[in-house]
Protein backbone atom coordinates (compact mmCIF):
# COMPACT_ATOMS: atom_id res chain seq x y z
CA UNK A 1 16.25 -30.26 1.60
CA UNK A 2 16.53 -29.79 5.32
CA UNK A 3 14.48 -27.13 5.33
CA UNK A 4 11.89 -28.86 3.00
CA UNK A 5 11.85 -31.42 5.93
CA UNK A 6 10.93 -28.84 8.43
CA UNK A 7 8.31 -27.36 6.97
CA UNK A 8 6.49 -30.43 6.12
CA UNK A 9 6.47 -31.70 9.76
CA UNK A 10 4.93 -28.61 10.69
CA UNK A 11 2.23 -28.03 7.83
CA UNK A 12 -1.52 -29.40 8.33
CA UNK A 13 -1.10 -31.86 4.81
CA UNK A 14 2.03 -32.05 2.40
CA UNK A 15 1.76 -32.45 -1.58
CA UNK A 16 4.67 -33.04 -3.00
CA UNK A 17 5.03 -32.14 -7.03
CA UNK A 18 7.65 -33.10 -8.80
CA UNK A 19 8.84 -34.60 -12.53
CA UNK A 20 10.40 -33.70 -15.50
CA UNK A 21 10.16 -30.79 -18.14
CA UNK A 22 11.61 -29.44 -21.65
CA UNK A 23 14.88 -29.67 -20.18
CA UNK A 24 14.82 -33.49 -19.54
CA UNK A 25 12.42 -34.76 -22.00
CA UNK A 26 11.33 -33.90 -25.54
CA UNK A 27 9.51 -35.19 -28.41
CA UNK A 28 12.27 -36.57 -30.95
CA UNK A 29 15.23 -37.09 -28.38
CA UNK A 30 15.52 -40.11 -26.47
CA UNK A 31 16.20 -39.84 -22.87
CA UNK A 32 19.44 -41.14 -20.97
CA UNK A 33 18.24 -42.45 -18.25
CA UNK A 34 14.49 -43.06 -16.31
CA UNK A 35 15.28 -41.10 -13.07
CA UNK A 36 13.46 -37.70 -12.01
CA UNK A 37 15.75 -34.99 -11.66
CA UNK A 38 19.43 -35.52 -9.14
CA UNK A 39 17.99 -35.55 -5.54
CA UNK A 40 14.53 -35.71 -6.35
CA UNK A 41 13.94 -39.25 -4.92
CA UNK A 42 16.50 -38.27 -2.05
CA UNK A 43 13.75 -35.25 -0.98
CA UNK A 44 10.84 -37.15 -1.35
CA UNK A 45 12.03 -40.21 1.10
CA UNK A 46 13.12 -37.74 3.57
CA UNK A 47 9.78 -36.12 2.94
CA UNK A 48 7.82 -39.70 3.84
CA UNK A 49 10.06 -40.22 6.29
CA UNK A 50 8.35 -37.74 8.41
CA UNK A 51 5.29 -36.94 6.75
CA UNK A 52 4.37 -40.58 5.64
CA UNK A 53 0.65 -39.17 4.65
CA UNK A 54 2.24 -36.69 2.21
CA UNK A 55 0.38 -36.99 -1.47
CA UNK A 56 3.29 -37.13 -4.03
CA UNK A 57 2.28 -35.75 -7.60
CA UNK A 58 4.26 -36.56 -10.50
CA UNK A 59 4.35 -34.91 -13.93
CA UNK A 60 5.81 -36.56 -16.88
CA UNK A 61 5.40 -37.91 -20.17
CA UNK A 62 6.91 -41.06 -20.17
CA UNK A 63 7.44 -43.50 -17.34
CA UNK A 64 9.72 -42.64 -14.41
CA UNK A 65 11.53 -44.45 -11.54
CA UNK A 66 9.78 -44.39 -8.28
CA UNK A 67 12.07 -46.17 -5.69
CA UNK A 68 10.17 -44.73 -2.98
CA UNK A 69 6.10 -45.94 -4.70
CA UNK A 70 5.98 -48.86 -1.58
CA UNK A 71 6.10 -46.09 1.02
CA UNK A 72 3.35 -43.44 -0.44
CA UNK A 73 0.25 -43.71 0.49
CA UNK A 74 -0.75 -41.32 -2.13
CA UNK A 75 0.19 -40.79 -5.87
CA UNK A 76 -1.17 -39.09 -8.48
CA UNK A 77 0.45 -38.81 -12.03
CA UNK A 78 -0.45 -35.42 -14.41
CA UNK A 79 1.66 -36.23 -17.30
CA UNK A 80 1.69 -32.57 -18.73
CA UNK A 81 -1.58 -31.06 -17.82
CA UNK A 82 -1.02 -27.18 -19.50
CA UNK A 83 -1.64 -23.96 -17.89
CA UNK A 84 -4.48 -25.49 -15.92
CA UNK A 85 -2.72 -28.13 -14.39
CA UNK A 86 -2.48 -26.29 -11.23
CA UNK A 87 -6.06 -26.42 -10.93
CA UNK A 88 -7.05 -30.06 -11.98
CA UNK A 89 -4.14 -31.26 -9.29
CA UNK A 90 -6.28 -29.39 -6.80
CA UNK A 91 -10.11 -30.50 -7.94
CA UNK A 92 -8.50 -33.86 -7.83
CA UNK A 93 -6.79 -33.79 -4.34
CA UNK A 94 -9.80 -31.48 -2.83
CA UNK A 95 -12.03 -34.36 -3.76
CA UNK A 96 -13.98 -32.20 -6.48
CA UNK A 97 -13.19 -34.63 -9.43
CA UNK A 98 -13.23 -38.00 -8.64
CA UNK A 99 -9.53 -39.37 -11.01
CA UNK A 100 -10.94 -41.67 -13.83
CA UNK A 101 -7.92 -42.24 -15.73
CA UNK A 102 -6.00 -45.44 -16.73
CA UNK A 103 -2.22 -45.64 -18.06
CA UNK A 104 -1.29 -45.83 -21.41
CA UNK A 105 1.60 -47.78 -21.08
CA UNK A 106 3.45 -49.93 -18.42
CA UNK A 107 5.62 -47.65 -16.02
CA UNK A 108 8.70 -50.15 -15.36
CA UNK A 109 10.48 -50.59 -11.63
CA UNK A 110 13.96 -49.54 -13.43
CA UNK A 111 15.24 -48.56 -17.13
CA UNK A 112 16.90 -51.80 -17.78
CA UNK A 113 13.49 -53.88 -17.37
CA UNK A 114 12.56 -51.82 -20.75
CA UNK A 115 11.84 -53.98 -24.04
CA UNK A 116 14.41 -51.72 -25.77
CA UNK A 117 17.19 -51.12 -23.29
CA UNK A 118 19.58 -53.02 -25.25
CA UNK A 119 18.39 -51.92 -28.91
CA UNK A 120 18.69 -48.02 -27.92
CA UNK A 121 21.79 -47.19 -29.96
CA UNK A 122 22.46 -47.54 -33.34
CA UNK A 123 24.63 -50.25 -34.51
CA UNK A 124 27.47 -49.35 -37.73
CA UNK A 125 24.85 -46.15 -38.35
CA UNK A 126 21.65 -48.87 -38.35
CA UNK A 127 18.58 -48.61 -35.88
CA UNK A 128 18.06 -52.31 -34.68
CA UNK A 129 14.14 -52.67 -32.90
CA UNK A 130 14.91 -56.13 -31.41
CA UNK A 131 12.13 -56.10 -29.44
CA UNK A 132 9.38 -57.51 -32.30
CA UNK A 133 6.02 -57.31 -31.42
CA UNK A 134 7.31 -57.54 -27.82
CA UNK A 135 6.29 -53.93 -26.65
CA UNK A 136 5.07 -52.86 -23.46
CA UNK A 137 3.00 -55.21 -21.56
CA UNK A 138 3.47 -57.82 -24.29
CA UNK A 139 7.40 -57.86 -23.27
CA UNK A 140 6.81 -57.83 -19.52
CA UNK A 141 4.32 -60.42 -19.18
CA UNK A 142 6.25 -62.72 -21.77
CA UNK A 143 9.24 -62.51 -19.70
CA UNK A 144 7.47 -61.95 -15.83
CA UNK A 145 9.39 -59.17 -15.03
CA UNK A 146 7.44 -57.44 -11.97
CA UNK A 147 6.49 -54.12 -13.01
CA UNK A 148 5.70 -50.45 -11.46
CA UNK A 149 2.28 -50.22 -12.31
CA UNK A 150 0.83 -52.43 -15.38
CA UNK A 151 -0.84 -50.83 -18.52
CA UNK A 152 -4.28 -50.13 -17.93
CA UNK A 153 -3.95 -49.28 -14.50
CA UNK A 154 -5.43 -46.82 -12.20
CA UNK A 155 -7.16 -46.31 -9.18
CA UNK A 156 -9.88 -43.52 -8.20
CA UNK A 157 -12.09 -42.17 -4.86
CA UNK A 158 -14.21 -45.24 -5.07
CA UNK A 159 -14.05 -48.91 -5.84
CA UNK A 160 -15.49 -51.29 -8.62
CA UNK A 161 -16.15 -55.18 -9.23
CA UNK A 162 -16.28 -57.60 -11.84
CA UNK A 163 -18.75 -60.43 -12.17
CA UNK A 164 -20.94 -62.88 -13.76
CA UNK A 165 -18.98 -63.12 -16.89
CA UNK A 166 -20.31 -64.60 -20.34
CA UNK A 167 -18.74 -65.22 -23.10
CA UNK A 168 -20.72 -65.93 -26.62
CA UNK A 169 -18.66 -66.92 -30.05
CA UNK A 170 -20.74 -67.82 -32.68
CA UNK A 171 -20.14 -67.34 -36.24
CA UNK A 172 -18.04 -63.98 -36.90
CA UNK A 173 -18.61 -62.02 -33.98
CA UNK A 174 -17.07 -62.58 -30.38
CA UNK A 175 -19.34 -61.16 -27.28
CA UNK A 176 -18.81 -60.71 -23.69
CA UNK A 177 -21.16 -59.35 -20.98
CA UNK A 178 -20.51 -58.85 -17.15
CA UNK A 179 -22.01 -56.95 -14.56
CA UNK A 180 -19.88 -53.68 -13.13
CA UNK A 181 -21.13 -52.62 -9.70
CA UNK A 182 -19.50 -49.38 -7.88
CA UNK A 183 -19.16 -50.90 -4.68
CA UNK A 184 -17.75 -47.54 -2.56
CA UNK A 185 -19.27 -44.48 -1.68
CA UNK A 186 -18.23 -41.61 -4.50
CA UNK A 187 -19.87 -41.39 -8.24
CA UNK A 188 -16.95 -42.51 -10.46
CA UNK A 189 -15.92 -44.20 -13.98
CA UNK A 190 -14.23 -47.42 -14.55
CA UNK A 191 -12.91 -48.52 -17.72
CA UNK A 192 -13.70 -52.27 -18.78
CA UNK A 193 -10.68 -54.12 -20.71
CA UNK A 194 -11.08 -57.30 -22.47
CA UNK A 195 -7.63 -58.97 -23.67
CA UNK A 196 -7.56 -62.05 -25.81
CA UNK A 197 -4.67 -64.38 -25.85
CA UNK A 198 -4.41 -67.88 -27.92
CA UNK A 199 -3.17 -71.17 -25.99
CA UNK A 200 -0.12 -73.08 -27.34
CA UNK A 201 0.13 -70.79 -30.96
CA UNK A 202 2.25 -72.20 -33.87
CA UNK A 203 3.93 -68.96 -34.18
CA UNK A 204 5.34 -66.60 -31.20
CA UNK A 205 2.99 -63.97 -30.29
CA UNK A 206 2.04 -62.21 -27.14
CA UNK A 207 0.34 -64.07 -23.55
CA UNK A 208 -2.60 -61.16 -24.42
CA UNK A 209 -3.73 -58.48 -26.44
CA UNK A 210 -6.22 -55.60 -25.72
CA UNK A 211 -9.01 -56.05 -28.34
CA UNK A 212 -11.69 -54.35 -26.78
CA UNK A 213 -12.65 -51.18 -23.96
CA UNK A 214 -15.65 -49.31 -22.42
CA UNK A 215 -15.54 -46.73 -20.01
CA UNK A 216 -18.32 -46.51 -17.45
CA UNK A 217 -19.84 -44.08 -15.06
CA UNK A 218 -21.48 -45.35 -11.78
CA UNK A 219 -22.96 -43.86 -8.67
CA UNK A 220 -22.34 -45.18 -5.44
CA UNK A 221 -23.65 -48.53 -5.25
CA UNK A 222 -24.93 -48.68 -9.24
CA UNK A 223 -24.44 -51.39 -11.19
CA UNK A 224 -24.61 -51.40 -14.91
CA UNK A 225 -24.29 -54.39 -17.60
CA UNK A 226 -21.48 -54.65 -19.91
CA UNK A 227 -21.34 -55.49 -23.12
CA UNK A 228 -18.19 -55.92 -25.44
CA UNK A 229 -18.33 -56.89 -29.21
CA UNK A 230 -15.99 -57.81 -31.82
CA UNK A 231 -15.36 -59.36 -34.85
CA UNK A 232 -14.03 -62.50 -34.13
CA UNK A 233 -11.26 -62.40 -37.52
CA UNK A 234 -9.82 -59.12 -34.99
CA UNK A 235 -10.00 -60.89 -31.99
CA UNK A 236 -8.15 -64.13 -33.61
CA UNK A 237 -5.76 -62.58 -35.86
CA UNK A 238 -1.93 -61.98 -36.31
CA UNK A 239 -0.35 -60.59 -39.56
CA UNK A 240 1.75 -63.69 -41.12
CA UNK A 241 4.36 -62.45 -43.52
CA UNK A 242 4.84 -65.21 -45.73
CA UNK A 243 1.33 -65.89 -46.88
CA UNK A 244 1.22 -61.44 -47.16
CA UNK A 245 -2.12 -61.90 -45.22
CA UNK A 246 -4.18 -61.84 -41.86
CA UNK A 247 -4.02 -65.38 -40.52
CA UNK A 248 -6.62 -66.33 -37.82
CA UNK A 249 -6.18 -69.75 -36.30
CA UNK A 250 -8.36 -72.76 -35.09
CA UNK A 251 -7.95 -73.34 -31.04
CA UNK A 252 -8.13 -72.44 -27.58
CA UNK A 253 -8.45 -68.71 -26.69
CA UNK A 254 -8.37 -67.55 -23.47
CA UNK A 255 -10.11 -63.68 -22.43
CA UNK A 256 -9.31 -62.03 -19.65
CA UNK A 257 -12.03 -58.75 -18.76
CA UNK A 258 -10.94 -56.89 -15.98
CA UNK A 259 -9.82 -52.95 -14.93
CA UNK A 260 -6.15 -53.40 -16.22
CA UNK A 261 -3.72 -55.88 -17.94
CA UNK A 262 -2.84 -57.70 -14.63
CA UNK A 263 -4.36 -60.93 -14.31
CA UNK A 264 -5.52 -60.34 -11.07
CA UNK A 265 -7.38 -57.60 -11.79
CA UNK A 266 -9.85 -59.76 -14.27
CA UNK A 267 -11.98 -62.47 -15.03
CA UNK A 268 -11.53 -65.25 -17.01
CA UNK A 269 -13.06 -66.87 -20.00
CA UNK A 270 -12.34 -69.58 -22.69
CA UNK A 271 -13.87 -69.79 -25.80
CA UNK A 272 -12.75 -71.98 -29.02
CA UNK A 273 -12.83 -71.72 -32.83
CA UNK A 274 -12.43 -74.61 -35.27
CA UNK A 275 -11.22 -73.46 -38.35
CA UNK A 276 -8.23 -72.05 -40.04
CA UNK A 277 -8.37 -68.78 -42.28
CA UNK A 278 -6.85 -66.15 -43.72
CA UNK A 279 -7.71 -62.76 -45.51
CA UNK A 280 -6.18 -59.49 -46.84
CA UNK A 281 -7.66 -55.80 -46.51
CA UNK A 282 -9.14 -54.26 -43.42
């Protein structure tokens, strides 16, 4: 580690890959704990200690703890990118491909923030999933637990805004359209999210659900129109096990469009609907 140290104060720029691999993760086996490999967080503080410009690169499949994420001024995560991983980390950190991608799930500040930390062994030979419906971001934002980095999230080379949002619900389709504008200086894509929530609900279900996406590809300074349709019955919905059907209920329905599942990141819409009903099928 010392000498890890040494040469990074003395090199021109310092990327710094690390993660996991067949020996600490595998499809089928659930791991023991959320931390890289012993001493990996140890070498990359000491790293940014002295080298606070170093780029640190992780590679994983599932969500790791980054103690040290407030004190990089760089990240990039590969998951597992194959035998050309070596060359998409370095069209991405040359500045050759501008990163477009957005997480799949939340990454969580510490293992026992997770939904299922306390469901994860089995209890007189059953398998309990006491988490419910509360998975991912529906758990975090249902219990405010400050997060890593939300789902939906990622950054790129260049920056985009939301704006002028509108909202149309009539009869059994739900519409939205906004304006996207790349407001930085790189070509890029950004990938529109619309997540649908229902005020005060009879029943317990989640502060939001995803419902709808576009990705979009801009050049510096373009600006592009948006628009997001659904059926309003998918938008609405919720399975309800007694009646054995899809339930969609009359009331207030908040949607939030934006370029992840934090609030801050979106705009803000309301829209009603008057009337009870269910269905079965698709």
């Amino acid at each position: 580690m010392t000498e890890a140290v040494r040469v990074a104060k003395a090199a021109e720029q310092v990327v710094v890959v690390v993660g996991l691999n067949g020996d600490w993760e595998i499809e089928g086996q659930d791991r023991a704990t959320m931390d890289l490999p012993p001493h990996t967080n140890d070498l990359i503080n000491r790293i940014l200690d002295v080298r606070p410009d170093a780029v640190i690169v992780t590679q994983s499949g599932t969500p790791v703890r980054m103690p040290w994420a407030s004190n990089a001024a760089s990240m990039l995560h590969m998951w597992y990118g194959g035998n050309e991983v070596g060359n998409g980390i370095a069209d991405v950190l040359f500045g050759d491909v501008n990163p477009g991608g957005k997480l799949p799930m939340t990454f969580p500040k510490r293992m026992q923030d997770c939904p299922a930390y306390l469901n994860s062994k089995a209890d007189a030979g059953r398998m309990l999933y006491g988490e419910n419906i509360y998975v991912g971001y529906r758990y975090y934002e249902a219990v405010e637990i400050p997060v890593q980095f939300p789902f939906g999230w990622g950054l790129s080379y260049t920056t985009f805004a939301f704006s002028n949002l509108k909202l149309r619900a009539e009869g059994s389709t739900l519409s939205i359209h906004l304006r996207l504008t790349n407001t930085g200086t790189r070509p890029g894509s950004e990938v529109v999210q619309m997540y649908v929530g229902q005020r005060d609900p009879n029943i317990s279900r989640p502060k939001k659900e995803l419902k709808g996406f576009q990705k979009c590809r801009l050049g510096p300074e373009e600006g592009v129109d948006v628009a997001l349709q659904i059926p309003m019955k998918y938008a609405t919905s919720y399975w309800d096990e007694h009646a054995g059907a899809w339930m969609s209920d009359a009331g207030t329905y908040d949607v939030l469009v934006g370029s992840s599942s934090r609030e801050a990141d979106c705009l803000h819409g309301v829209f009603e609907t008057a009337i009870t009903y269910s269905w079965n099928g698709l």
